[in-house]
C-alpha atoms as a PDB file:
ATOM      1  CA  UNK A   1     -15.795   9.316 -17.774  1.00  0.00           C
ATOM      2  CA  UNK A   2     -17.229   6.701 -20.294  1.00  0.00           C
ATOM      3  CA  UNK A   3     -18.163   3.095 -19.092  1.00  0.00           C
ATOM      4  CA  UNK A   4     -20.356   0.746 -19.807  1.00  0.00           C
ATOM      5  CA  UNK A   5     -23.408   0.953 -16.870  1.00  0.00           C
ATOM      6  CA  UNK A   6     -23.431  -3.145 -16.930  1.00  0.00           C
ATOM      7  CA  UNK A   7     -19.920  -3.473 -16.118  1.00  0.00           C
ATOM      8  CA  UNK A   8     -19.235  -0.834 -13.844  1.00  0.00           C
ATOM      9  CA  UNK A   9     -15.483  -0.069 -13.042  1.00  0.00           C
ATOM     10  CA  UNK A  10     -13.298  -0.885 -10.056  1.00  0.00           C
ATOM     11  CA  UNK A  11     -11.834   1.811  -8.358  1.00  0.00           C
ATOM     12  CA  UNK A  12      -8.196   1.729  -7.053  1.00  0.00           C
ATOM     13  CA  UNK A  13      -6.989   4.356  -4.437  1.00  0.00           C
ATOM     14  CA  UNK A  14      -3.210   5.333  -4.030  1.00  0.00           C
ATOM     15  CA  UNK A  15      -2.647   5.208  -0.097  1.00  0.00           C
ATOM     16  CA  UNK A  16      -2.152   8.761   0.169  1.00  0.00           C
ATOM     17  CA  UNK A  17      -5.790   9.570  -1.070  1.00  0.00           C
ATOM     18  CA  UNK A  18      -6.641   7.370   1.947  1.00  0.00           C
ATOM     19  CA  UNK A  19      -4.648   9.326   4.239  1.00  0.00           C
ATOM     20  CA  UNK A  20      -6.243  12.156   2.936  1.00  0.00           C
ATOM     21  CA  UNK A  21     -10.264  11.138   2.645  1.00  0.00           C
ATOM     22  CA  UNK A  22     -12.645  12.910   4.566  1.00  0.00           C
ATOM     23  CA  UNK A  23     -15.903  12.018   6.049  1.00  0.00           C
ATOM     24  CA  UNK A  24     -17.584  13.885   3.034  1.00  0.00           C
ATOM     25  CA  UNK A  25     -15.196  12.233   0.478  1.00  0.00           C
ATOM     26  CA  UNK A  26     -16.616   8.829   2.249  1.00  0.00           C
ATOM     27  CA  UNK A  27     -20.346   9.828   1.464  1.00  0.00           C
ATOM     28  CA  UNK A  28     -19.835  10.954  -1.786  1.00  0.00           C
ATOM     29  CA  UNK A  29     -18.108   7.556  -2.793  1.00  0.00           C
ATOM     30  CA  UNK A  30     -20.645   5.507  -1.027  1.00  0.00           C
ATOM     31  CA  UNK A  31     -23.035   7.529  -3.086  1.00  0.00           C
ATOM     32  CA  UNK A  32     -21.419   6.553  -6.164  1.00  0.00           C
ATOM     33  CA  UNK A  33     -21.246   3.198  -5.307  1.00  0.00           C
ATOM     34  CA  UNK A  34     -24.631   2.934  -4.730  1.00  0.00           C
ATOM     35  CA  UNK A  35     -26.030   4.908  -7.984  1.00  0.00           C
ATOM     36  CA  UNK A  36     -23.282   3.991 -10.253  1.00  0.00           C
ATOM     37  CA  UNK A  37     -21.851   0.809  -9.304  1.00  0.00           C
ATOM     38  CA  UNK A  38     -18.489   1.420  -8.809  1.00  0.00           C
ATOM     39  CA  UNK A  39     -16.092  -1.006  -6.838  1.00  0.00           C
ATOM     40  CA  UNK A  40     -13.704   0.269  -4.532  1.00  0.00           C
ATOM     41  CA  UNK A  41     -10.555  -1.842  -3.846  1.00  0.00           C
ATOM     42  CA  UNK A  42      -7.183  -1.557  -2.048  1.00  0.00           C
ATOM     43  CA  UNK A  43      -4.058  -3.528  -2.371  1.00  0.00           C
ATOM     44  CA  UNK A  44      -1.446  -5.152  -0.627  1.00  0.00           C
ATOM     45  CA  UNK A  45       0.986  -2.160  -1.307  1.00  0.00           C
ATOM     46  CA  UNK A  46      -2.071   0.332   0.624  1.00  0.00           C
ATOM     47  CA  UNK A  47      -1.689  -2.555   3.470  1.00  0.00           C
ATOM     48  CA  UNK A  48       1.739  -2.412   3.940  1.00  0.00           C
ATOM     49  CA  UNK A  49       2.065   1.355   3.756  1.00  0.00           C
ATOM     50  CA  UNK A  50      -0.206   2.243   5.933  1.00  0.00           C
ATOM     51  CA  UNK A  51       1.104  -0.320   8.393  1.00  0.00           C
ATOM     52  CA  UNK A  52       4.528   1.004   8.405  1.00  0.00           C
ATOM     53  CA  UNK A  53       3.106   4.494  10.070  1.00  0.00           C
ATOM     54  CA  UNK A  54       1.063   2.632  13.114  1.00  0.00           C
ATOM     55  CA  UNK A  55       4.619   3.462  15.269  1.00  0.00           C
ATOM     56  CA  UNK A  56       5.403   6.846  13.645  1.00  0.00           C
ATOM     57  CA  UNK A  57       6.718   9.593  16.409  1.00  0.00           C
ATOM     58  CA  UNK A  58       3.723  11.842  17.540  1.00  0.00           C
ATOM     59  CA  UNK A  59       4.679  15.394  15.262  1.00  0.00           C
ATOM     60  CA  UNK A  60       3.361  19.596  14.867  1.00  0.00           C
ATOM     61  CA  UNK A  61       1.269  17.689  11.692  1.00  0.00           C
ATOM     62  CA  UNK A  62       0.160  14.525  13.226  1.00  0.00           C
ATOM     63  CA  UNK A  63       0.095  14.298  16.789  1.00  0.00           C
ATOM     64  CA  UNK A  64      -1.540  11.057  16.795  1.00  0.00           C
ATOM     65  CA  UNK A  65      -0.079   8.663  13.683  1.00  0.00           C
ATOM     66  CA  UNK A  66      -1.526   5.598  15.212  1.00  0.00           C
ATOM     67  CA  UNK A  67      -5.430   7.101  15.197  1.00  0.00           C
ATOM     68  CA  UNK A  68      -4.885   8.997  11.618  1.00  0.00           C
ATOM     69  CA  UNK A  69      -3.534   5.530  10.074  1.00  0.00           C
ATOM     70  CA  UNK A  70      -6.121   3.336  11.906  1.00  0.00           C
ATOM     71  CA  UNK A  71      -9.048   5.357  10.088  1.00  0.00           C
ATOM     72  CA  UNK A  72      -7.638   4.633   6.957  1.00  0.00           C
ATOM     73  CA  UNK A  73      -8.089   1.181   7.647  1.00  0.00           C
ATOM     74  CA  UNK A  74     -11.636   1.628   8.458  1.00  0.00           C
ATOM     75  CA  UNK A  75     -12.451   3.778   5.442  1.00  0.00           C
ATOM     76  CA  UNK A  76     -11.191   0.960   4.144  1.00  0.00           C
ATOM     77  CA  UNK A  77     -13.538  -1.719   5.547  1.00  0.00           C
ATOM     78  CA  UNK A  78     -16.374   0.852   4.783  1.00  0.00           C
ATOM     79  CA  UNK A  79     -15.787   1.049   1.141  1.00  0.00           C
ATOM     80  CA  UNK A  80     -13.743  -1.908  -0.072  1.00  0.00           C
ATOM     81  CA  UNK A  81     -14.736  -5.271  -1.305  1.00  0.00           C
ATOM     82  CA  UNK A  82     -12.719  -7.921   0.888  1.00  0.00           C
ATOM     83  CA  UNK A  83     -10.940  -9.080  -2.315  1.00  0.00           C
ATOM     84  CA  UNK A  84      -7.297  -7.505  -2.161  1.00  0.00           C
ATOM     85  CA  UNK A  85      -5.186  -6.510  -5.025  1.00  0.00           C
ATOM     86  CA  UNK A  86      -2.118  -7.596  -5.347  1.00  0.00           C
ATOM     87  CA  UNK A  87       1.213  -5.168  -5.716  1.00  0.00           C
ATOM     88  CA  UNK A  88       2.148  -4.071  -8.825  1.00  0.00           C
ATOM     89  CA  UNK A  89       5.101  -5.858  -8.148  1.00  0.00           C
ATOM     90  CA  UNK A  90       3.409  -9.276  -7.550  1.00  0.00           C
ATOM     91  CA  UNK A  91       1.521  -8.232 -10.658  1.00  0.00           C
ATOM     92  CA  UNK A  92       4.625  -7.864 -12.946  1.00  0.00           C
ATOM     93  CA  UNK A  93       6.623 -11.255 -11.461  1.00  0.00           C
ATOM     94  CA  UNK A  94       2.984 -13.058 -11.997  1.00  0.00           C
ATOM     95  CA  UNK A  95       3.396 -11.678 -16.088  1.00  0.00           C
ATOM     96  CA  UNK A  96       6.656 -12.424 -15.846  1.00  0.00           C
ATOM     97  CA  UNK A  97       6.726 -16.160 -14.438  1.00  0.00           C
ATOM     98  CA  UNK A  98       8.866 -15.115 -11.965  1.00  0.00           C
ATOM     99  CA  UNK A  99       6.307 -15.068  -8.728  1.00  0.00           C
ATOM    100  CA  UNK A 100       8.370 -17.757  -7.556  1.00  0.00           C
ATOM    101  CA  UNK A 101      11.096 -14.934  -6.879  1.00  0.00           C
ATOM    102  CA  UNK A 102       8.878 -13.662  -4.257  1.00  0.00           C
ATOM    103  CA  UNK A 103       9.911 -14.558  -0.873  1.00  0.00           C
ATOM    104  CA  UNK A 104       7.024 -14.341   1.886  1.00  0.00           C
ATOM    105  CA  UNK A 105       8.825 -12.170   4.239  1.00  0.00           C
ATOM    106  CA  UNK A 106       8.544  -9.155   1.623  1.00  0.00           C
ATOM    107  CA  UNK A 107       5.004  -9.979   0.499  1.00  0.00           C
ATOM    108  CA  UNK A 108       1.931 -10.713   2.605  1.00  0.00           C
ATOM    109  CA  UNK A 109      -0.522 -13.031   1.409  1.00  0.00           C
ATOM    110  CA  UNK A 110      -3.240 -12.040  -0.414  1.00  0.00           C
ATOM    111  CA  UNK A 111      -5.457 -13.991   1.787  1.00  0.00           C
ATOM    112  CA  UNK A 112      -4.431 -13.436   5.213  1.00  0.00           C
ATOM    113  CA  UNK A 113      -4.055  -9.088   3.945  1.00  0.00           C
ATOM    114  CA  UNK A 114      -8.073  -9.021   4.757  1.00  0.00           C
ATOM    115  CA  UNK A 115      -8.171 -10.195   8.489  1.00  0.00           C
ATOM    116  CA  UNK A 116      -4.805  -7.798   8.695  1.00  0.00           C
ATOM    117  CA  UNK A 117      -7.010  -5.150   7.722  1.00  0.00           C
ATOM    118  CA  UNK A 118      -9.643  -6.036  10.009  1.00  0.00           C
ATOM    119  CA  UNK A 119      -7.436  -6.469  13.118  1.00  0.00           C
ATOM    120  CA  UNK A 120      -5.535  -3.204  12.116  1.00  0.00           C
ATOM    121  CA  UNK A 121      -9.225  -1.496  12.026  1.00  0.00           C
ATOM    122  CA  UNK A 122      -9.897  -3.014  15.272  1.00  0.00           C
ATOM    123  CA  UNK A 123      -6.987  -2.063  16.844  1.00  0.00           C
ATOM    124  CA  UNK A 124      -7.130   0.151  20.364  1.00  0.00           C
ATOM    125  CA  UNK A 125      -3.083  -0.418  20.481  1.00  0.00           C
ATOM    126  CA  UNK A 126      -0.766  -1.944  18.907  1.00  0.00           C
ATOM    127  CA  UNK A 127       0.265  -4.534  21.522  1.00  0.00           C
ATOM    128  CA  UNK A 128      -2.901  -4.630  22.910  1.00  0.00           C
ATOM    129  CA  UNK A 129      -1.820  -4.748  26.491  1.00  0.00           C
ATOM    130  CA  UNK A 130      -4.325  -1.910  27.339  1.00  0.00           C
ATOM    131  CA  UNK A 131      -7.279  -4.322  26.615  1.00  0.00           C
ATOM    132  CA  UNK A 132      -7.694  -6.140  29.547  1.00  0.00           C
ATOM    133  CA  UNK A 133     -10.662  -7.879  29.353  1.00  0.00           C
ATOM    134  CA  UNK A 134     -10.043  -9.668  26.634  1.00  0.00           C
ATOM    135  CA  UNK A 135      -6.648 -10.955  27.052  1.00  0.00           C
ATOM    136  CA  UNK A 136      -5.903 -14.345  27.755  1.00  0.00           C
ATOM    137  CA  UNK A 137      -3.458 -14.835  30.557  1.00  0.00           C
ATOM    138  CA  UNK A 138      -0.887 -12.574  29.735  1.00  0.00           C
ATOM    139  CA  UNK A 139      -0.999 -12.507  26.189  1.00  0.00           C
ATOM    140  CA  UNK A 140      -2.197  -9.653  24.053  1.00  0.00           C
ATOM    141  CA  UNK A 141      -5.542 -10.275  22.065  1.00  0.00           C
ATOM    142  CA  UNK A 142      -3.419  -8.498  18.761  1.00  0.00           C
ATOM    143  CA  UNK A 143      -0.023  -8.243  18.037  1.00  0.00           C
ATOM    144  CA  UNK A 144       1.159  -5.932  14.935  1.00  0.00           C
ATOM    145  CA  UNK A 145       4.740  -5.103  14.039  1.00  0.00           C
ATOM    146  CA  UNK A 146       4.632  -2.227  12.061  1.00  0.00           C
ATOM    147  CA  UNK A 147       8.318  -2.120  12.304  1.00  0.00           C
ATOM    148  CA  UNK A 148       8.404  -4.952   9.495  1.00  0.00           C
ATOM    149  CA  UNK A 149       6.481  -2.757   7.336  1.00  0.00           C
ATOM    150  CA  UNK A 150       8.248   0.457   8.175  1.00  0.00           C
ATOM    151  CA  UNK A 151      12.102  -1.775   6.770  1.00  0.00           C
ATOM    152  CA  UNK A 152      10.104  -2.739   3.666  1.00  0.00           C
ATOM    153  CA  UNK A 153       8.886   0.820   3.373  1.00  0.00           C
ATOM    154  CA  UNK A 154      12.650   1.914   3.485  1.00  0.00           C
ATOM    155  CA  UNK A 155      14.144  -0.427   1.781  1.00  0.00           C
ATOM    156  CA  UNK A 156      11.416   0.143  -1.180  1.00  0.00           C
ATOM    157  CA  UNK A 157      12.594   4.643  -0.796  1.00  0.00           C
ATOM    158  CA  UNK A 158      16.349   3.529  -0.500  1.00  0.00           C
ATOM    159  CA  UNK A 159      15.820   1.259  -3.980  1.00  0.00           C
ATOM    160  CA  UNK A 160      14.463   3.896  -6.007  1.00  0.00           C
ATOM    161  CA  UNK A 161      16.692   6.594  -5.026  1.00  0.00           C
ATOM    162  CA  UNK A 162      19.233   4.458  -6.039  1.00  0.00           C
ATOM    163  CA  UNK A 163      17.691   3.465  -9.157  1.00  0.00           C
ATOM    164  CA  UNK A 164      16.799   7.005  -9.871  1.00  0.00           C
ATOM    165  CA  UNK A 165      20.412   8.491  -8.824  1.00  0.00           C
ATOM    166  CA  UNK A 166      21.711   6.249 -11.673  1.00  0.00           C
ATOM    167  CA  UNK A 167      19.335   8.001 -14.366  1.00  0.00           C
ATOM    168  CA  UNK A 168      21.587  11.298 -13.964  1.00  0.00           C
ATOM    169  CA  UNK A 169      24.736   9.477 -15.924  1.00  0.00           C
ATOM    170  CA  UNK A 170      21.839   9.690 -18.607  1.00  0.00           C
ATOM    171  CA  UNK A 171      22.521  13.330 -19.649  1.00  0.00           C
ATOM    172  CA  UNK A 172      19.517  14.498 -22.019  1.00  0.00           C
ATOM    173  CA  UNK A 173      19.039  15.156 -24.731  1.00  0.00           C
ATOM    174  CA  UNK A 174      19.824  11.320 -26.201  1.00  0.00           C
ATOM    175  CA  UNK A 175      19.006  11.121 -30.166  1.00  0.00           C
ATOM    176  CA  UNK A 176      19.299   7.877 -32.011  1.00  0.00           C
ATOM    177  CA  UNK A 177      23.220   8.742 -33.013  1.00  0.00           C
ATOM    178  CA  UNK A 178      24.671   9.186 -29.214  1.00  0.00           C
ATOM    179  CA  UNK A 179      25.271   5.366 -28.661  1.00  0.00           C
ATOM    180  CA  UNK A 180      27.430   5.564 -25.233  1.00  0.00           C
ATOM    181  CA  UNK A 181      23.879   7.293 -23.795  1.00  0.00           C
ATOM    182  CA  UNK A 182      22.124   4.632 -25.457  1.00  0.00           C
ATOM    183  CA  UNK A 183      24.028   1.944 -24.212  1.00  0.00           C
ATOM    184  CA  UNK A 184      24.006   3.729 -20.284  1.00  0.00           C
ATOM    185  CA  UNK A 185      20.314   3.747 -20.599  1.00  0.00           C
ATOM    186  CA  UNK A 186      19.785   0.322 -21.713  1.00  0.00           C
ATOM    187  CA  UNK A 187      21.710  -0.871 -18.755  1.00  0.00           C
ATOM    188  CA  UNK A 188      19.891   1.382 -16.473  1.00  0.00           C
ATOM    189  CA  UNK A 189      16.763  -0.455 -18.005  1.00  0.00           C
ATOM    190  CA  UNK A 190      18.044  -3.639 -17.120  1.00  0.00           C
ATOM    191  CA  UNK A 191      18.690  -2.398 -13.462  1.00  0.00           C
ATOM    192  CA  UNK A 192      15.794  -1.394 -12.728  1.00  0.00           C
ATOM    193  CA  UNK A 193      14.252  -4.835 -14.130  1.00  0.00           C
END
């Protein structure tokens, strides 16, 4: 990889290379960071996906989703720069002039994603109602609902499925003279606009 040593590049992960990073794969990027120069970053999409698992069923692979998604997090606070990304989503509306069309309730705020991340790396629970001490009264230090993140994380699967289902009217191969094909895959353009 070619870049110029004065303006080192950032480095995005996908949220399934943070489920996956090891302790080792942590050295070797701080390592890089350190002789290289690199940035690591996450993004409001890594946020929200890795929320949506904090109240995933114990299973044979995982039987502890909370503690596996909770170390992402602090990978996370280990590597990253406190700056979040935005979604490629909030990206595209942004280009588009359409940010406007984004309603809160589907996209958290840039600035309040970092103390999120922080709290979720903090985390011993996700009520924390098993943190006594520092309760006051009788409310809980933290409160996370994962379950918000979990309907946007389904809602996101059910959309592309449905997006993707419509592709199949599309029947390959489509050449320049097959203008009912042309015309279905224009519109499925538009859909998925």
């Amino acid at each position: 990889m070619e870049y110029d040593p004065q303006n080192p590049p950032d480095i995005y992960f996908d949220t399934n290379v943070w489920i996956g990073m090891n302790d080792n794969d942590v050295t070797v990027l701080e390592r890089f960071e350190r002789e290289r120069g690199f940035r690591y970053r996450y993004s409001i999409t890594n946020y929200c996906e890795l929320l949506s698992h904090f109240e995933d069923p114990p299973s044979q692979s995982c039987q502890d989703p909370f503690a596996k998604y909770r170390r992402c997090f602090l990978k996370i606070i280990q590597l990253c720069y406190a700056e979040v990304l935005p979604s490629p989503e909030m990206e595209f509306l942004s280009l588009t002039g359409l940010e406007r069309c984004l309603d809160p309730a589907w996209i958290p705020d840039p600035r309040q994603t970092a103390i999120g991340v922080e709290v979720a790396a903090n985390l011993t629970g996700l009520t924390g109602e098993d943190d006594k001490e520092n309760q006051l009264g009788n409310v809980p230090r933290y409160v996370i609902k994962p379950s918000h993140y979990r309907k946007l994380r389904d809602t996101d699967g059910e959309s592309f499925t449905t997006i993707m289902e419509l592709l199949k009217e599309v029947a390959p191969p489509i050449k320049g003279t097959h203008q009912e094909k042309l015309d279905k895959l224009f519109n499925w353009f538009l859909n998925l606009a």
